[in-house]
PDB file of N, CA and C in Angstrom:
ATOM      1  N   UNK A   1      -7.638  66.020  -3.398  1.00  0.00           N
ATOM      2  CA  UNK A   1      -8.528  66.708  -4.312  1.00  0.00           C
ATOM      3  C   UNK A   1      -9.936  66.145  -4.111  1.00  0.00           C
ATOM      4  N   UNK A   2     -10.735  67.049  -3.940  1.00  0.00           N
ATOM      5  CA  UNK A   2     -12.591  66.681  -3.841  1.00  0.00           C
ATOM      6  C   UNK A   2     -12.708  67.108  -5.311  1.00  0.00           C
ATOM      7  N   UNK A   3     -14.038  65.842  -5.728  1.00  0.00           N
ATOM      8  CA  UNK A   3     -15.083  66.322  -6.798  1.00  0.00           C
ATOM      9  C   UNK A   3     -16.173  66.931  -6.277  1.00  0.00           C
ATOM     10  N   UNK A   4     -16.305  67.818  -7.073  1.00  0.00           N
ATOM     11  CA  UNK A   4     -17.433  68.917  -6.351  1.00  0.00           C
ATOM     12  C   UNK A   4     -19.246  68.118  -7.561  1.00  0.00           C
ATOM     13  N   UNK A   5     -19.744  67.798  -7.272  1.00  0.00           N
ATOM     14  CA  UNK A   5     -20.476  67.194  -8.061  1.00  0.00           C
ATOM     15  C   UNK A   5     -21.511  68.514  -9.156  1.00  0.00           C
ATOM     16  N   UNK A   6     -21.686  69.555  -8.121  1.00  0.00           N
ATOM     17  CA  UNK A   6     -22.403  70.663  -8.683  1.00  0.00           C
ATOM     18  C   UNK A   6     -21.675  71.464  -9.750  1.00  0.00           C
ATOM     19  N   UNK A   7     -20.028  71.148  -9.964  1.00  0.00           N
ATOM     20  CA  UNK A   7     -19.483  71.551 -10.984  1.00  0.00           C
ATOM     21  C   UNK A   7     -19.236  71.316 -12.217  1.00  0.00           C
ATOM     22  N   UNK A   8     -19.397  69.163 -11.906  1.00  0.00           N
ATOM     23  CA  UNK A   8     -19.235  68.219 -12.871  1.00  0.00           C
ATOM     24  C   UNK A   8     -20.770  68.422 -13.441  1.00  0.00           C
ATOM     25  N   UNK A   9     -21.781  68.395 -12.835  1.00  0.00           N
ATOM     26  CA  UNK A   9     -22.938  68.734 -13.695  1.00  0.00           C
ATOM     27  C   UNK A   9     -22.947  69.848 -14.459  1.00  0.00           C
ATOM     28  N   UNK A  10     -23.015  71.447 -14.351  1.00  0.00           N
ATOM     29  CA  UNK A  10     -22.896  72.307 -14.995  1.00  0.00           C
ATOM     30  C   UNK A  10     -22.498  72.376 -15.779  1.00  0.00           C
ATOM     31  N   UNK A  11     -21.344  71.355 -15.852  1.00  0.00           N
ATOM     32  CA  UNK A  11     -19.909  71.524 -16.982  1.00  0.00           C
ATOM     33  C   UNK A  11     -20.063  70.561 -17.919  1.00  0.00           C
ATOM     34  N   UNK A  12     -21.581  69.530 -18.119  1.00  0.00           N
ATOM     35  CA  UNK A  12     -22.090  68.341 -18.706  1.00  0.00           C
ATOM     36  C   UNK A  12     -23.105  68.782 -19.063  1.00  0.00           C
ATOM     37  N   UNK A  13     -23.107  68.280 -20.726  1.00  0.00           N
ATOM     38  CA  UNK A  13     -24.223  68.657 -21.940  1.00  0.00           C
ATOM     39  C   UNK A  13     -24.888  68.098 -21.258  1.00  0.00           C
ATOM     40  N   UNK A  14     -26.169  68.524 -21.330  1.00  0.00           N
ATOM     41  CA  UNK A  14     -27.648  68.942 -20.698  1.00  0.00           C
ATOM     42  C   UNK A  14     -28.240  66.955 -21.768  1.00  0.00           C
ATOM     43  N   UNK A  15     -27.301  66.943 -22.987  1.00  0.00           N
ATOM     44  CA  UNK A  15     -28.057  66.058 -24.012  1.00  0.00           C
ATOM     45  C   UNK A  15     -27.519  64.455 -23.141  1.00  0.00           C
ATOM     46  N   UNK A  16     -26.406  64.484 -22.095  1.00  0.00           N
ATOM     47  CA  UNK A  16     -26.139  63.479 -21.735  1.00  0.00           C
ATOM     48  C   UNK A  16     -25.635  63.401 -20.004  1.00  0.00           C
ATOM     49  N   UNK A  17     -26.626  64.649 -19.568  1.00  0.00           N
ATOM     50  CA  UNK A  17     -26.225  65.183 -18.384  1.00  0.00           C
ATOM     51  C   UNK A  17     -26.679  63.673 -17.800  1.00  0.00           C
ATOM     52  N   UNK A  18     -27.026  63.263 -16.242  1.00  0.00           N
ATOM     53  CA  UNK A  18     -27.337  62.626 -15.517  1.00  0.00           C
ATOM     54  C   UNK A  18     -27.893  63.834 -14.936  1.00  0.00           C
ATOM     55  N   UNK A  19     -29.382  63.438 -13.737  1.00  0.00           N
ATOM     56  CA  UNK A  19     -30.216  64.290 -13.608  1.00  0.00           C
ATOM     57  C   UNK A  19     -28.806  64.540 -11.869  1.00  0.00           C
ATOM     58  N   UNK A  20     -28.934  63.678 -11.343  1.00  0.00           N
ATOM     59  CA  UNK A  20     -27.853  63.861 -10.093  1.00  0.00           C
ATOM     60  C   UNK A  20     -26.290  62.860 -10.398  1.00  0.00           C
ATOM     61  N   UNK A  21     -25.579  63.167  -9.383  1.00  0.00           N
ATOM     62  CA  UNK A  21     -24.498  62.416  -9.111  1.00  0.00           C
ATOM     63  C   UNK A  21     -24.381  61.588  -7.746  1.00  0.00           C
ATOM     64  N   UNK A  22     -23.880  60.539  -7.822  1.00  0.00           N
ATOM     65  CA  UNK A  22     -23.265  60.076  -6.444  1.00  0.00           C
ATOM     66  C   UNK A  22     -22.014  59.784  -6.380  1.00  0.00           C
ATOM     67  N   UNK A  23     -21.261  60.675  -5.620  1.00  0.00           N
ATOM     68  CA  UNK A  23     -19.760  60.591  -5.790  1.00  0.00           C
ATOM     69  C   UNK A  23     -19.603  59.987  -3.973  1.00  0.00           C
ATOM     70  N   UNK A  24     -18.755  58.969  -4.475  1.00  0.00           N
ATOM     71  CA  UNK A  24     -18.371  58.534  -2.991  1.00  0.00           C
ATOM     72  C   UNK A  24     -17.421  59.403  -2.234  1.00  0.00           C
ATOM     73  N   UNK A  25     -17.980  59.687  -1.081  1.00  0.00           N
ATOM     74  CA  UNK A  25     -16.645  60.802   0.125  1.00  0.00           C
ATOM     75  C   UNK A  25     -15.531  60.031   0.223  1.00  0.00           C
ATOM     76  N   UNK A  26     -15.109  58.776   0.403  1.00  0.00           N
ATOM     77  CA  UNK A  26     -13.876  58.387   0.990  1.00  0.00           C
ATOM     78  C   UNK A  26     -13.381  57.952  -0.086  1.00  0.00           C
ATOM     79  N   UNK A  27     -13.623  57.886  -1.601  1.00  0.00           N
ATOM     80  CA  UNK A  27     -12.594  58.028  -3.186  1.00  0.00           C
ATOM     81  C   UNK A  27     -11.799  59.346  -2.795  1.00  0.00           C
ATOM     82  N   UNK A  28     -10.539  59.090  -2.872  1.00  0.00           N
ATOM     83  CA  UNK A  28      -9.541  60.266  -2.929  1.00  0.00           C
ATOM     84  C   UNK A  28      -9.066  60.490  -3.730  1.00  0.00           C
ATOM     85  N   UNK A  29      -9.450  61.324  -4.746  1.00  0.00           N
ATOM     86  CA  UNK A  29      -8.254  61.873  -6.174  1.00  0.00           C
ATOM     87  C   UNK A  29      -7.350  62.116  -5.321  1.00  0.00           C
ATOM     88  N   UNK A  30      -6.397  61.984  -7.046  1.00  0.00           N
ATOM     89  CA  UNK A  30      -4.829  61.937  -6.364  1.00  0.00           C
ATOM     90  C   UNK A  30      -4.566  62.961  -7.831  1.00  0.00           C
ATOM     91  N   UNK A  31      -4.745  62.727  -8.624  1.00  0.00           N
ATOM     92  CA  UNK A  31      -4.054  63.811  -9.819  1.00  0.00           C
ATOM     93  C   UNK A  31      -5.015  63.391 -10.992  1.00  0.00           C
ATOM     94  N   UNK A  32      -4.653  64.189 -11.722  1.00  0.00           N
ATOM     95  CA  UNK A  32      -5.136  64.222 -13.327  1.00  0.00           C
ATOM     96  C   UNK A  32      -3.982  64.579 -14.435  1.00  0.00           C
ATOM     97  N   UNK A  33      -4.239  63.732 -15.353  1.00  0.00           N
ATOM     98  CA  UNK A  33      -2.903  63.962 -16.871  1.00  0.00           C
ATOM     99  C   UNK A  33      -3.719  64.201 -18.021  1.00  0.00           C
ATOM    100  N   UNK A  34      -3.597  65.284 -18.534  1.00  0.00           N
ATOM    101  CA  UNK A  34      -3.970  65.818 -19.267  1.00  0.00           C
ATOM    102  C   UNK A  34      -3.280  65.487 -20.874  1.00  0.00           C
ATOM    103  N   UNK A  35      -3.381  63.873 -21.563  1.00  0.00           N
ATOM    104  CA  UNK A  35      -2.365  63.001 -22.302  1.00  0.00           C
ATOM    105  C   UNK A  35      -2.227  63.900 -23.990  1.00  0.00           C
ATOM    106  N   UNK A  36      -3.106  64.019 -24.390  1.00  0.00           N
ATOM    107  CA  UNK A  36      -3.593  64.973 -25.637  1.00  0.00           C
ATOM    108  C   UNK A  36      -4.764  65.590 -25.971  1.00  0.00           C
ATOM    109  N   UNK A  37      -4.750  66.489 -26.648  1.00  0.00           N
ATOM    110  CA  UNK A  37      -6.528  67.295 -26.950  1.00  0.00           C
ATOM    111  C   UNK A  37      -6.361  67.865 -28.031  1.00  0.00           C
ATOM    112  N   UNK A  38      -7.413  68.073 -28.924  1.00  0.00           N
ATOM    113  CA  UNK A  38      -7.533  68.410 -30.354  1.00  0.00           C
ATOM    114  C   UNK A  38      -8.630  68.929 -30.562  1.00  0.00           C
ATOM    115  N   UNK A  39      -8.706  69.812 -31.823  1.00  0.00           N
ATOM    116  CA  UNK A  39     -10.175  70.244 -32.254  1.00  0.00           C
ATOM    117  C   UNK A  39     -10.543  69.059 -33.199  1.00  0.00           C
ATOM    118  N   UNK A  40     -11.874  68.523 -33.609  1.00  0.00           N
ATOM    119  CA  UNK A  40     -12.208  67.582 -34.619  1.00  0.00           C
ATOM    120  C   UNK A  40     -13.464  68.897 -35.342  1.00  0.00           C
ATOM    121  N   UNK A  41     -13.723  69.783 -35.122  1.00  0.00           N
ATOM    122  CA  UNK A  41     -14.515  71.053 -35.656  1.00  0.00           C
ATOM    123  C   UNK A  41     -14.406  72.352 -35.102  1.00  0.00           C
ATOM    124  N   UNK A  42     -14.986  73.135 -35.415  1.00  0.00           N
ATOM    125  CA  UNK A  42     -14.811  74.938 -34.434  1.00  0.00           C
ATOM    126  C   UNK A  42     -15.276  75.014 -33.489  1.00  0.00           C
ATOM    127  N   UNK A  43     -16.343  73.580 -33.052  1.00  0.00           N
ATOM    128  CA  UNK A  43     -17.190  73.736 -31.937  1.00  0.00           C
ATOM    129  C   UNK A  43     -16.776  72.685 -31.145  1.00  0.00           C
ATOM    130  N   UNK A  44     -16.227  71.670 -31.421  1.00  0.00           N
ATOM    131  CA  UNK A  44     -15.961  70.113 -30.642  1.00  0.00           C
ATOM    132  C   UNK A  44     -14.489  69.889 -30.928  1.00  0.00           C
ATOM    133  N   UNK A  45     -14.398  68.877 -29.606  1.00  0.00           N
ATOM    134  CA  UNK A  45     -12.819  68.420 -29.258  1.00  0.00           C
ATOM    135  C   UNK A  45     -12.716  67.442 -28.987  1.00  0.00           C
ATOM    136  N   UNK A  46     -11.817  66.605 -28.346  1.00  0.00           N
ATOM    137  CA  UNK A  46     -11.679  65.768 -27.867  1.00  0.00           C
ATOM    138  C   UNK A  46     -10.636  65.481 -27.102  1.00  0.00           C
ATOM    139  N   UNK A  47     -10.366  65.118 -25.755  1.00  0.00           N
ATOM    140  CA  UNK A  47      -9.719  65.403 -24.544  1.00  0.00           C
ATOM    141  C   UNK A  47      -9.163  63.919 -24.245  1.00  0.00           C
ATOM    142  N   UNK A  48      -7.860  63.118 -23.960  1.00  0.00           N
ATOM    143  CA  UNK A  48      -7.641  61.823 -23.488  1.00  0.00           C
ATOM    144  C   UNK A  48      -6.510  62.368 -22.337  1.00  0.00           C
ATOM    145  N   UNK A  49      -6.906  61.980 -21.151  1.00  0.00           N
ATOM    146  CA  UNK A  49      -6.934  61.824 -19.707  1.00  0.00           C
ATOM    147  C   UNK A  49      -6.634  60.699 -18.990  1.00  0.00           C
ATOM    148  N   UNK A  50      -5.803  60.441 -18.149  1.00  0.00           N
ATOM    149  CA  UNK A  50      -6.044  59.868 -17.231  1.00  0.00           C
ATOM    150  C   UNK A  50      -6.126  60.400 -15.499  1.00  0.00           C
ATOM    151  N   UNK A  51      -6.974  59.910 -15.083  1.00  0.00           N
ATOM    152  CA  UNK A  51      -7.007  60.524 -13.641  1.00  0.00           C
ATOM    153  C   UNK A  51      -6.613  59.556 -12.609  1.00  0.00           C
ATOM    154  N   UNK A  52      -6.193  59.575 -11.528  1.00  0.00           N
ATOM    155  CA  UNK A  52      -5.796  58.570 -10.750  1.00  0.00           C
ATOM    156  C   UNK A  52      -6.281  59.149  -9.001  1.00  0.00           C
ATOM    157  N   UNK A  53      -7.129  57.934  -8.522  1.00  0.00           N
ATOM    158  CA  UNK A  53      -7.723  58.084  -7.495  1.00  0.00           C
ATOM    159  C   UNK A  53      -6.955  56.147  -6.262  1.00  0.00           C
ATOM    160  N   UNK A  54      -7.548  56.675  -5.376  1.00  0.00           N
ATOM    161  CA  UNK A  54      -7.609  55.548  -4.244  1.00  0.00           C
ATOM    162  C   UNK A  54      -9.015  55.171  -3.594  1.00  0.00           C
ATOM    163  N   UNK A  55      -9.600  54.218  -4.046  1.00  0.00           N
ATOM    164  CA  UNK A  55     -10.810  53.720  -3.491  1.00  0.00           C
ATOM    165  C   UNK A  55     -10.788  52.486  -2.392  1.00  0.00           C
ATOM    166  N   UNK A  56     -10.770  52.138  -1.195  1.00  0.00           N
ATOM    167  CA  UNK A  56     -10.912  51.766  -0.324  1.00  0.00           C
ATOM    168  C   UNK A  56      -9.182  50.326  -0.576  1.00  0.00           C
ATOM    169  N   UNK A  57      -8.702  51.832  -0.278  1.00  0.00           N
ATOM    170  CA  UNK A  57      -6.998  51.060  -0.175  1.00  0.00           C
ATOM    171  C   UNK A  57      -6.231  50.877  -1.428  1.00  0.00           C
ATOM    172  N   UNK A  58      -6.739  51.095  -2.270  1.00  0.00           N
ATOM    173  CA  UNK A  58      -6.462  50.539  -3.657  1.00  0.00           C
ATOM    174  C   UNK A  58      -6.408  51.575  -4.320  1.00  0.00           C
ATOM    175  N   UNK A  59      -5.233  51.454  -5.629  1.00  0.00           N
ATOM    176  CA  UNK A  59      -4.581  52.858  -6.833  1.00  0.00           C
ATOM    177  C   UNK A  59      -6.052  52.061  -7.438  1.00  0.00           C
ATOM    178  N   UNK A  60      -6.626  53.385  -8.042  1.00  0.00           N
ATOM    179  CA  UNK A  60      -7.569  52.864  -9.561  1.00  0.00           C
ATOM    180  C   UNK A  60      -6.934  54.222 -10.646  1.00  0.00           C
ATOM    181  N   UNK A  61      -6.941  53.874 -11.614  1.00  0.00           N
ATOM    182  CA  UNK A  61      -6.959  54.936 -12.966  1.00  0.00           C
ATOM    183  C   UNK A  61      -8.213  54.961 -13.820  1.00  0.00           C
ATOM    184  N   UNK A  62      -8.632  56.153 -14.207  1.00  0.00           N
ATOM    185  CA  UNK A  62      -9.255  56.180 -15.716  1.00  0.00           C
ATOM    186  C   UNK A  62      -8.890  56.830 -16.334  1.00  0.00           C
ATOM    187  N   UNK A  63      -9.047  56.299 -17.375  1.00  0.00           N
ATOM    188  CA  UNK A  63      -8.234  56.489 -18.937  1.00  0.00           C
ATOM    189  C   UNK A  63      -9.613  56.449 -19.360  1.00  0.00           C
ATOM    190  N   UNK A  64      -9.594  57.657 -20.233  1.00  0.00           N
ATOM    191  CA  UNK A  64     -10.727  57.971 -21.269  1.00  0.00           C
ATOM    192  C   UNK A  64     -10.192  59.001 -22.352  1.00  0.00           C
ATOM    193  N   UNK A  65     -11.061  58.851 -23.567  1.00  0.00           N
ATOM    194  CA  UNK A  65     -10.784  59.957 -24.258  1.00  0.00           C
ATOM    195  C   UNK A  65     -12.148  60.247 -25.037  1.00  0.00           C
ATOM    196  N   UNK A  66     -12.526  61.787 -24.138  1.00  0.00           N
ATOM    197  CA  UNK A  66     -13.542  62.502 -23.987  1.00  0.00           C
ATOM    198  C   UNK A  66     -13.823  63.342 -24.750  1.00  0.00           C
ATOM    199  N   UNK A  67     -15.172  63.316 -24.956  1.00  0.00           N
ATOM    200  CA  UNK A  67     -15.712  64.564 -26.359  1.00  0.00           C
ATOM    201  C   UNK A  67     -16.592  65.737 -25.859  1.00  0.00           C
ATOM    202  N   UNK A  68     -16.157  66.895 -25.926  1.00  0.00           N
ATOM    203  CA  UNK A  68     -16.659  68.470 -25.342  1.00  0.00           C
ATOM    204  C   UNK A  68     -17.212  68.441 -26.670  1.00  0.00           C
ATOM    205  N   UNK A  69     -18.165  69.770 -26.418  1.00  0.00           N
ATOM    206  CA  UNK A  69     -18.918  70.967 -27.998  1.00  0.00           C
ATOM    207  C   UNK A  69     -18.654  71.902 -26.786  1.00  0.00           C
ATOM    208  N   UNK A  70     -18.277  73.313 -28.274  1.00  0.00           N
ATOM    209  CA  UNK A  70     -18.743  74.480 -27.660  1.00  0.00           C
ATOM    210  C   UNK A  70     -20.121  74.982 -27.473  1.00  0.00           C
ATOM    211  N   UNK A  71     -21.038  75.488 -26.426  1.00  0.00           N
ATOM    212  CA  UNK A  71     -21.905  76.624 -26.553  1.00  0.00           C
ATOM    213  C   UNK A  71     -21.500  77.782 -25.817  1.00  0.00           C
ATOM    214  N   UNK A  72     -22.112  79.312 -27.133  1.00  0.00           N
ATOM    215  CA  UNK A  72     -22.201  80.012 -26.519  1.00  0.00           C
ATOM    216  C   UNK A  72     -20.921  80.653 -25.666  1.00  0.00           C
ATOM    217  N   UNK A  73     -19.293  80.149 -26.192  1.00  0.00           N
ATOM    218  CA  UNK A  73     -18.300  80.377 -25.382  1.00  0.00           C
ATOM    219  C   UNK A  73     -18.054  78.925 -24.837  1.00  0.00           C
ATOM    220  N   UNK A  74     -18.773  78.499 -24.281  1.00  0.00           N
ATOM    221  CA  UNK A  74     -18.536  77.630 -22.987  1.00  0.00           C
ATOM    222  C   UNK A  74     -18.597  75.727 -23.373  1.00  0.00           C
ATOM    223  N   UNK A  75     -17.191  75.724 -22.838  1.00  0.00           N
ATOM    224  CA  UNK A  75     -17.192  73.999 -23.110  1.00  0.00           C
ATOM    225  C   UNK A  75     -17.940  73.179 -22.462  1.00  0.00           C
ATOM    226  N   UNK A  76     -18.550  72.053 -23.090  1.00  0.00           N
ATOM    227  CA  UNK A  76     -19.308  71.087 -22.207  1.00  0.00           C
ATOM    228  C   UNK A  76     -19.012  69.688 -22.496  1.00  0.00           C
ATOM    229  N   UNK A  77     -18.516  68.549 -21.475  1.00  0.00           N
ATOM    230  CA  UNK A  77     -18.303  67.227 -21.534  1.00  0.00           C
ATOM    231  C   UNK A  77     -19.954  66.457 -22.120  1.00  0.00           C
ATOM    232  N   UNK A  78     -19.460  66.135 -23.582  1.00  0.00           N
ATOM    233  CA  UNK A  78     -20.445  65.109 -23.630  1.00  0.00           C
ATOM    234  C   UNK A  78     -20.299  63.851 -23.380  1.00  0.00           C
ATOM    235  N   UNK A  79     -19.214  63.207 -23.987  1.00  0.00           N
ATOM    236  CA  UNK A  79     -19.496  61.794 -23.471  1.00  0.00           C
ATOM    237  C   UNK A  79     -18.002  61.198 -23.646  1.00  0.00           C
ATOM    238  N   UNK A  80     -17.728  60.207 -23.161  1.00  0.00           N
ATOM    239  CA  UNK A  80     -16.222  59.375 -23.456  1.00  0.00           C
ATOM    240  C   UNK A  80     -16.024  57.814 -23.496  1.00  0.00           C
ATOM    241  N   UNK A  81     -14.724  57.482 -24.177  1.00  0.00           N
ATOM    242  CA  UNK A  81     -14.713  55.957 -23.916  1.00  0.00           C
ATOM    243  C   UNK A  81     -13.645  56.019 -23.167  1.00  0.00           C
ATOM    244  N   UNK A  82     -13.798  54.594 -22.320  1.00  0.00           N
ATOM    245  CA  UNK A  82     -12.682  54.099 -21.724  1.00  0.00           C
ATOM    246  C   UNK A  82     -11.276  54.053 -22.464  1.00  0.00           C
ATOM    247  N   UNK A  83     -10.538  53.769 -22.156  1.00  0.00           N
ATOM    248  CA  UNK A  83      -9.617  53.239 -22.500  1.00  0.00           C
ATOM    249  C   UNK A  83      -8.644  52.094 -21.896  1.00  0.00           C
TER     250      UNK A  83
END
């Protein structure tokens, strides 16, 4: 699996966007778990994930649990903690 970086921006509130990304080429996702998600209002959620990649030989995971708002239809990642 590739991160496409021009998708992860679009899809990130503008209020906590980063102006670019640097995603390293030789990080290889390997999957994503989708652990629980909830509404906390009509407009916002909150998403806990873990994703699991290989960075120069090595399993890494992140574990976060992430906060979207709606605009306009459309979900946007604002911000998350580790876990």
């Amino acid at each position: 699996m590739r991160l496409r970086a021009d998708y992860l921006l679009a899809t990130w509130h503008t209020s906590t966007r980063p102006a670019q990304l640097q995603l390293d080429p030789a990080t290889r996702w390997l999957g994503l778990t989708v652990r629980s998600q909830r509404l906390t209002a009509a407009d916002r959620a909150e998403v806990e994930f873990v994703a699991r990649c290989r960075e120069s030989g090595h399993g890494v995971r992140l574990h976060e649990r992430s906060r979207f708002t709606c605009e306009n239809g459309r979900w946007f990642y604002v911000d998350g903690d580790l876990l």
